[in-house]
N, C-alpha and C. Protein backbone atom coordinates (compact mmCIF):
# COMPACT_ATOMS: atom_id res chain seq x y z
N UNK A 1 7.36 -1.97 25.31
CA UNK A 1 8.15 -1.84 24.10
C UNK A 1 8.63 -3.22 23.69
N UNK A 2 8.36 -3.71 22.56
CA UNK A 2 8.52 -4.87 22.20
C UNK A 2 10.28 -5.03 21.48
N UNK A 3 11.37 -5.80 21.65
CA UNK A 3 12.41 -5.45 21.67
C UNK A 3 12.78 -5.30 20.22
N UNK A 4 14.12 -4.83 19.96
CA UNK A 4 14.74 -4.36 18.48
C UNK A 4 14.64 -5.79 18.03
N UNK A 5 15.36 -7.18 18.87
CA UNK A 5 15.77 -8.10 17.84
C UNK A 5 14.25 -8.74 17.37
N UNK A 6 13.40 -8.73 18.40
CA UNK A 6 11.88 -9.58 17.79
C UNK A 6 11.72 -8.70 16.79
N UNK A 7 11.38 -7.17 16.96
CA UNK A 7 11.02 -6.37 15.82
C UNK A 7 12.06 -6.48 14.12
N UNK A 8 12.96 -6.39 14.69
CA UNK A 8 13.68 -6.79 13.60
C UNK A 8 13.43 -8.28 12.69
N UNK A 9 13.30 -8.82 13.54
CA UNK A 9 13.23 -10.30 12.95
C UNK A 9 11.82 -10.15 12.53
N UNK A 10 10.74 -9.69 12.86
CA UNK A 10 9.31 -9.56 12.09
C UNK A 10 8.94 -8.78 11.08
N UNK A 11 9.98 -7.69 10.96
CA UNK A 11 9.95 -6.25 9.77
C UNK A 11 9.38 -6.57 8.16
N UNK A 12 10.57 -7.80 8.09
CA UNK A 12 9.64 -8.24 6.88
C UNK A 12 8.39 -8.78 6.33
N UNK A 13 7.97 -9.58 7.47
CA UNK A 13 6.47 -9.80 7.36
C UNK A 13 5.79 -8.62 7.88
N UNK A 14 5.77 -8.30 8.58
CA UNK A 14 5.27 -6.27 8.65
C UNK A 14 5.31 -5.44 7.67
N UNK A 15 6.38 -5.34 6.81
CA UNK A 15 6.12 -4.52 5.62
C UNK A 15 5.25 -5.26 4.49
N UNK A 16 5.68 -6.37 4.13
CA UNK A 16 4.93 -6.94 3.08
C UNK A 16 3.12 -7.02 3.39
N UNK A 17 2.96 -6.89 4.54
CA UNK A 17 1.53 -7.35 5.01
C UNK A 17 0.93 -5.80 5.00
N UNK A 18 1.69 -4.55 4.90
CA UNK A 18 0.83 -3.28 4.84
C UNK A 18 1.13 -2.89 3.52
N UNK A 19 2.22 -3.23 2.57
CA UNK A 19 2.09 -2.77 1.79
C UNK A 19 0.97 -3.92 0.53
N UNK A 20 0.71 -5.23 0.90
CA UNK A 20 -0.11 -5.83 0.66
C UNK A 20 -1.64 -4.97 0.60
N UNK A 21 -1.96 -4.04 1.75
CA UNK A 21 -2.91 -3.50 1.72
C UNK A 21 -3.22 -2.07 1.06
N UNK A 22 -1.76 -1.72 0.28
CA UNK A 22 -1.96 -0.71 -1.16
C UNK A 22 -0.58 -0.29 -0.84
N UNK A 23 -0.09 0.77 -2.13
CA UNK A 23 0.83 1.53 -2.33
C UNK A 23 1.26 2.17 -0.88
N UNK A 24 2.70 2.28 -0.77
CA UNK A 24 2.91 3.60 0.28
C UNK A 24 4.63 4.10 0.15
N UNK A 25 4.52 5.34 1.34
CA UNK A 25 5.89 5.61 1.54
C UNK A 25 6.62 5.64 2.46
N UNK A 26 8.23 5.24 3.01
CA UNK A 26 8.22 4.97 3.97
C UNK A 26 7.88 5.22 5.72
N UNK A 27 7.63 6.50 5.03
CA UNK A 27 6.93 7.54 6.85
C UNK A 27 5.58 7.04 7.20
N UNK A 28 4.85 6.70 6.23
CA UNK A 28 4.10 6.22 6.27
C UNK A 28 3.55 4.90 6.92
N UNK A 29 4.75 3.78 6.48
CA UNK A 29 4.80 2.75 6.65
C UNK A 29 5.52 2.75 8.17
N UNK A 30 5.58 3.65 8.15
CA UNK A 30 6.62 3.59 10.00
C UNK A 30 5.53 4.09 10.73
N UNK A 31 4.97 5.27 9.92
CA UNK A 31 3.40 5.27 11.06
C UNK A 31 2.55 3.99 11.25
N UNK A 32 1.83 3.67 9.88
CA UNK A 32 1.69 2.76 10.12
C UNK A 32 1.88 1.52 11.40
N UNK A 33 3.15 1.37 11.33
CA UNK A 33 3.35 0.54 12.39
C UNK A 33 3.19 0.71 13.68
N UNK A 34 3.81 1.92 13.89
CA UNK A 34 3.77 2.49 15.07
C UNK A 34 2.31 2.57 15.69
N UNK A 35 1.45 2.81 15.07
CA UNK A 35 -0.15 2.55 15.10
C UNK A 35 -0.87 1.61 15.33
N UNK A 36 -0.25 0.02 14.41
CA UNK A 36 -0.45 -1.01 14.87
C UNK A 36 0.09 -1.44 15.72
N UNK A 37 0.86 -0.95 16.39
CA UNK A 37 1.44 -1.66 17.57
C UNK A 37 1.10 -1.08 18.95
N UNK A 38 0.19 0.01 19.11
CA UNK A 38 0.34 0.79 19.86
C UNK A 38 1.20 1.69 20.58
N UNK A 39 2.20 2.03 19.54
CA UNK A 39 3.13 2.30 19.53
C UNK A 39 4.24 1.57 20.57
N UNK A 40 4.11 0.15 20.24
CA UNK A 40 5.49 -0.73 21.05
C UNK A 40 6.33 -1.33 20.26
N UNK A 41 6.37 -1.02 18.91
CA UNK A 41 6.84 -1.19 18.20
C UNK A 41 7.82 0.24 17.00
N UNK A 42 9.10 0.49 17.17
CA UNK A 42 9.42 1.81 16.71
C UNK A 42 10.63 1.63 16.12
N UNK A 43 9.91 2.19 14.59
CA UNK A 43 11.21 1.96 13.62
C UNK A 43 11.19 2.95 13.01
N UNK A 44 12.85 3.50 12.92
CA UNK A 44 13.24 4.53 12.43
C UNK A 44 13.60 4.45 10.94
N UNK A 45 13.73 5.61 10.27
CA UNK A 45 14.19 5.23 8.94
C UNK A 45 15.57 4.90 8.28
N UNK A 46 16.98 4.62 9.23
CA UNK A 46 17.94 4.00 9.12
C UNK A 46 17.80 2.36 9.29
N UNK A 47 16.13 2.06 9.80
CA UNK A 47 15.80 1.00 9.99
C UNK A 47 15.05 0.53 9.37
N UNK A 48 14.18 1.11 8.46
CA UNK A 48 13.19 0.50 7.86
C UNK A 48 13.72 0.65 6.14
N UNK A 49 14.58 1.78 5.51
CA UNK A 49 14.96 1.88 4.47
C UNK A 49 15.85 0.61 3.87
N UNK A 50 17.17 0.35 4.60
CA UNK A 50 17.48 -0.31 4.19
C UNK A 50 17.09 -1.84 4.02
N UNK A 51 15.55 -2.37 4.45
CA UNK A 51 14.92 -3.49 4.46
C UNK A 51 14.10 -3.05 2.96
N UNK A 52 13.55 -1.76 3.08
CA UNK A 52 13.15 -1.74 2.04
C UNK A 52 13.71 -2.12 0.55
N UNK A 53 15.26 -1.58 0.73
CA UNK A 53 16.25 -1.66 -0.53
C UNK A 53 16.67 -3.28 -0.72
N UNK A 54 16.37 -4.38 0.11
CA UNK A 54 16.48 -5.66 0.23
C UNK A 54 15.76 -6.36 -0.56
N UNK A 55 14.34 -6.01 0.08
CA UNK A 55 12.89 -6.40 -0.76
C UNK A 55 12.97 -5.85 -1.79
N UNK A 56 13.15 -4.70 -2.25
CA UNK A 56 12.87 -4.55 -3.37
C UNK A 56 14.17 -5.09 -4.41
N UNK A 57 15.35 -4.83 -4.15
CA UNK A 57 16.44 -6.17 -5.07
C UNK A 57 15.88 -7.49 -4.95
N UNK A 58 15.30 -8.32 -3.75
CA UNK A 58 14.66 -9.32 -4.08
C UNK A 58 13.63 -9.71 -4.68
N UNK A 59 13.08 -8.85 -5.39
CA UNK A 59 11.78 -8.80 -6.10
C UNK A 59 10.64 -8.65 -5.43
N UNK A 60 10.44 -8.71 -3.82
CA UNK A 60 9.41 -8.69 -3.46
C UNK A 60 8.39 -7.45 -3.50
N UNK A 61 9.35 -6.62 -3.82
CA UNK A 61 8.32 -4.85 -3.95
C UNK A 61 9.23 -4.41 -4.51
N UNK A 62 8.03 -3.31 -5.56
CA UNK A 62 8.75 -2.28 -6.63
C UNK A 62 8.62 -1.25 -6.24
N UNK A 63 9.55 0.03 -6.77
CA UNK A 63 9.08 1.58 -6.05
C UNK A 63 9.07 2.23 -7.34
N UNK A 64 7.99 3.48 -7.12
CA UNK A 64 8.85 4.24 -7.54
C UNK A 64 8.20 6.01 -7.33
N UNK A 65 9.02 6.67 -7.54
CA UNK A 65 8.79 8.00 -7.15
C UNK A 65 7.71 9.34 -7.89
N UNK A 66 6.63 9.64 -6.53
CA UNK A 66 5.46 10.36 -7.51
C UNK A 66 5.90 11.60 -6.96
N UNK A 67 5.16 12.69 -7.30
CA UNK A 67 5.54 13.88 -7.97
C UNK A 67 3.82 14.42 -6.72
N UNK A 68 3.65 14.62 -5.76
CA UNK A 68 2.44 15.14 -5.39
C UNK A 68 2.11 16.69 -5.36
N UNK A 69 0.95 17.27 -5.46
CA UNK A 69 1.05 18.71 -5.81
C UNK A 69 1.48 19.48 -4.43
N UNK A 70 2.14 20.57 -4.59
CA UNK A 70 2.89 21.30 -3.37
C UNK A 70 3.40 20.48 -1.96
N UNK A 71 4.37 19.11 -2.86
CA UNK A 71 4.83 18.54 -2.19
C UNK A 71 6.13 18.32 -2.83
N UNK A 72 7.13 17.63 -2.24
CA UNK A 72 8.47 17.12 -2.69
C UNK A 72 8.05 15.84 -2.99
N UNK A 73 8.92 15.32 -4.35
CA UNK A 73 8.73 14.34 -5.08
C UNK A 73 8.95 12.85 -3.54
N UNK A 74 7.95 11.58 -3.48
CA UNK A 74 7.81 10.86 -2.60
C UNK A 74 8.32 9.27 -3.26
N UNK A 75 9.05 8.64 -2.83
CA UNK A 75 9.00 7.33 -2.85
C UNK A 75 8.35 5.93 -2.68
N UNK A 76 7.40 5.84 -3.75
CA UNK A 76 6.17 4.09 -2.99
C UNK A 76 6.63 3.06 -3.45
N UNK A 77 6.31 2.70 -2.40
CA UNK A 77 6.49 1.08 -2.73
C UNK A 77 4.89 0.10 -3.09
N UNK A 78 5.21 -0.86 -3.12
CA UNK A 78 4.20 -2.03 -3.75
C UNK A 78 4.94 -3.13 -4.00
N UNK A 79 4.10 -3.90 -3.47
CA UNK A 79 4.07 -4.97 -3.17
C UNK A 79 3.81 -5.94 -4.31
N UNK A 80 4.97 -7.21 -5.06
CA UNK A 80 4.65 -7.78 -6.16
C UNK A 80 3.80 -9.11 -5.97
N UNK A 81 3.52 -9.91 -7.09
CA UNK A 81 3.36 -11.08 -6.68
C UNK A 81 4.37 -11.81 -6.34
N UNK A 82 5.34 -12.06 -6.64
CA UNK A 82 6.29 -12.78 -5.48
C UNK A 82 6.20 -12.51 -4.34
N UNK A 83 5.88 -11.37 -4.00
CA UNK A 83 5.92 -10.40 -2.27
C UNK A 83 4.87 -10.88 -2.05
N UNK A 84 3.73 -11.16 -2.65
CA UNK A 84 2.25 -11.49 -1.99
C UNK A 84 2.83 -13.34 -1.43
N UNK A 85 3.19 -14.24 -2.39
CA UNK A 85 3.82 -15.26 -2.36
C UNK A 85 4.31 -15.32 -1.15
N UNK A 86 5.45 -14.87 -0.84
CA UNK A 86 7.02 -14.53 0.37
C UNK A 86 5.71 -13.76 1.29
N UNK A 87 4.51 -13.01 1.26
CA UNK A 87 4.16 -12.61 2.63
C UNK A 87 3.34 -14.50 3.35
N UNK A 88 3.01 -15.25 2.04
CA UNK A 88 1.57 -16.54 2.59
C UNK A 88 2.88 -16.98 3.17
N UNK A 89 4.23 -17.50 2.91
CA UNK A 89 5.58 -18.19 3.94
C UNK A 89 5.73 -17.73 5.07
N UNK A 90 5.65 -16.38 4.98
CA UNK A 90 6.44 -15.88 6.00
C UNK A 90 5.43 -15.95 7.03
N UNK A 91 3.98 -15.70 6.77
CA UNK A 91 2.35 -16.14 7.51
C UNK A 91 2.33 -17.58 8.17
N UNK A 92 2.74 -18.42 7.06
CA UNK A 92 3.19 -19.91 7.38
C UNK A 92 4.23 -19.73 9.02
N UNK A 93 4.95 -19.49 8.75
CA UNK A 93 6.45 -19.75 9.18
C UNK A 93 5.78 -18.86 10.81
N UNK A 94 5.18 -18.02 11.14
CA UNK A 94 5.38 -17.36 12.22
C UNK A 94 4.17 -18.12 12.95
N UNK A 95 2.85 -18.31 12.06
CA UNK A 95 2.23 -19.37 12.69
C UNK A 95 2.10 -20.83 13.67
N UNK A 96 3.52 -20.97 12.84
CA UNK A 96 4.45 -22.24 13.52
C UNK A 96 4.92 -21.58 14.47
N UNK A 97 5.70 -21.08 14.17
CA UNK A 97 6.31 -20.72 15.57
C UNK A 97 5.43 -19.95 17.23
N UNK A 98 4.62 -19.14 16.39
CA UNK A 98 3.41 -18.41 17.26
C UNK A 98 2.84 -20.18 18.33
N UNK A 99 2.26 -21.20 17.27
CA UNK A 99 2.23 -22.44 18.05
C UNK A 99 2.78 -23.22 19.06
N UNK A 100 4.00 -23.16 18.33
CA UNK A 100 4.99 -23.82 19.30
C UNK A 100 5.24 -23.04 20.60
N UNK A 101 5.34 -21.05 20.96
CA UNK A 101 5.23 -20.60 21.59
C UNK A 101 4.03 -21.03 22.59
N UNK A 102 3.15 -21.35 22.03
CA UNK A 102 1.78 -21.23 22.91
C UNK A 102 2.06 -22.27 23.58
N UNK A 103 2.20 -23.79 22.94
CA UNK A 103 2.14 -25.06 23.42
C UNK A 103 3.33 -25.09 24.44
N UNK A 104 4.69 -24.46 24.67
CA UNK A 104 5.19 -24.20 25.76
C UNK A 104 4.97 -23.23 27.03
N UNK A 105 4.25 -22.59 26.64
CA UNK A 105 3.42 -21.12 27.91
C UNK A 105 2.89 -21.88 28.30
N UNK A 106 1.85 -23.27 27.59
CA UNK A 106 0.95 -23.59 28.21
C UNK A 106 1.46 -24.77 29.07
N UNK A 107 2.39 -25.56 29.11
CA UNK A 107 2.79 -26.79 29.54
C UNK A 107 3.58 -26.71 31.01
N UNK A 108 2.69 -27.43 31.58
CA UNK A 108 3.19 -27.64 33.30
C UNK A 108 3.79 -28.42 33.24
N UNK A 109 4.91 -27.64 34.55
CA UNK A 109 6.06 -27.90 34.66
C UNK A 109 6.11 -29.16 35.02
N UNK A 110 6.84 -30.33 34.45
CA UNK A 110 7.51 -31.65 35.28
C UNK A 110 8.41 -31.81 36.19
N UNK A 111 8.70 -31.20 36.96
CA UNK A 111 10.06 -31.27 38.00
C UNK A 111 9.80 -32.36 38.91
N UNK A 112 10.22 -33.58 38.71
CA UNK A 112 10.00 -34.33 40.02
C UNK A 112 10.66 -34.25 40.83
């Protein structure tokens, strides 16, 4: 199980990067994850909604609510171009750090 604060701290590049790959809603987007992660990754919807309501005041994704047949009306999101923008940074930004991780795993120890 990969912990709340890493998961937390990655959520936003996680959502922008599936909803990059089309429309959705949030059960969805929690399967989703849960799927890509093999399920070691688990977010609930007191956890994933209110990130949603963030991004979308920040412009990065718009919603809005469809109507499916012999279903209850659903909430999607999508992903804007600013959000496509804010996902290439946030790609940037973890890359770096993903690096810098590696280049210390990899470095023997100096203890004289």
């Amino acid at each position: 199980m990969i912990s709340k604060n890493l998961t937390a701290a990655s959520t936003k590049s996680i959502i922008l990067g599936i909803l990059k790959q089309g429309r959705s809603y949030g059960y969805l987007i929690i399967k989703k994850i849960k799927e890509l992660s093999g399920g070691r990754m688990v977010y609930s919807d007191g956890m994933l909604y209110p990130v949603l309501h963030r991004l979308e005041k920040e412009g990065l994704i718009i919603s809005d609510w469809t109507m499916e047949k012999d279903s209850k009306p659903r909430k999607y999101y999508e992903i804007t171009e600013a959000g496509k923008k804010a996902l290439i940074v946030e790609k940037q930004q973890w890359t770096q750090v993903n690096a810098v991780l590696e280049a210390i795993w990899d470095m023997k120890s100096s203890n004289a």
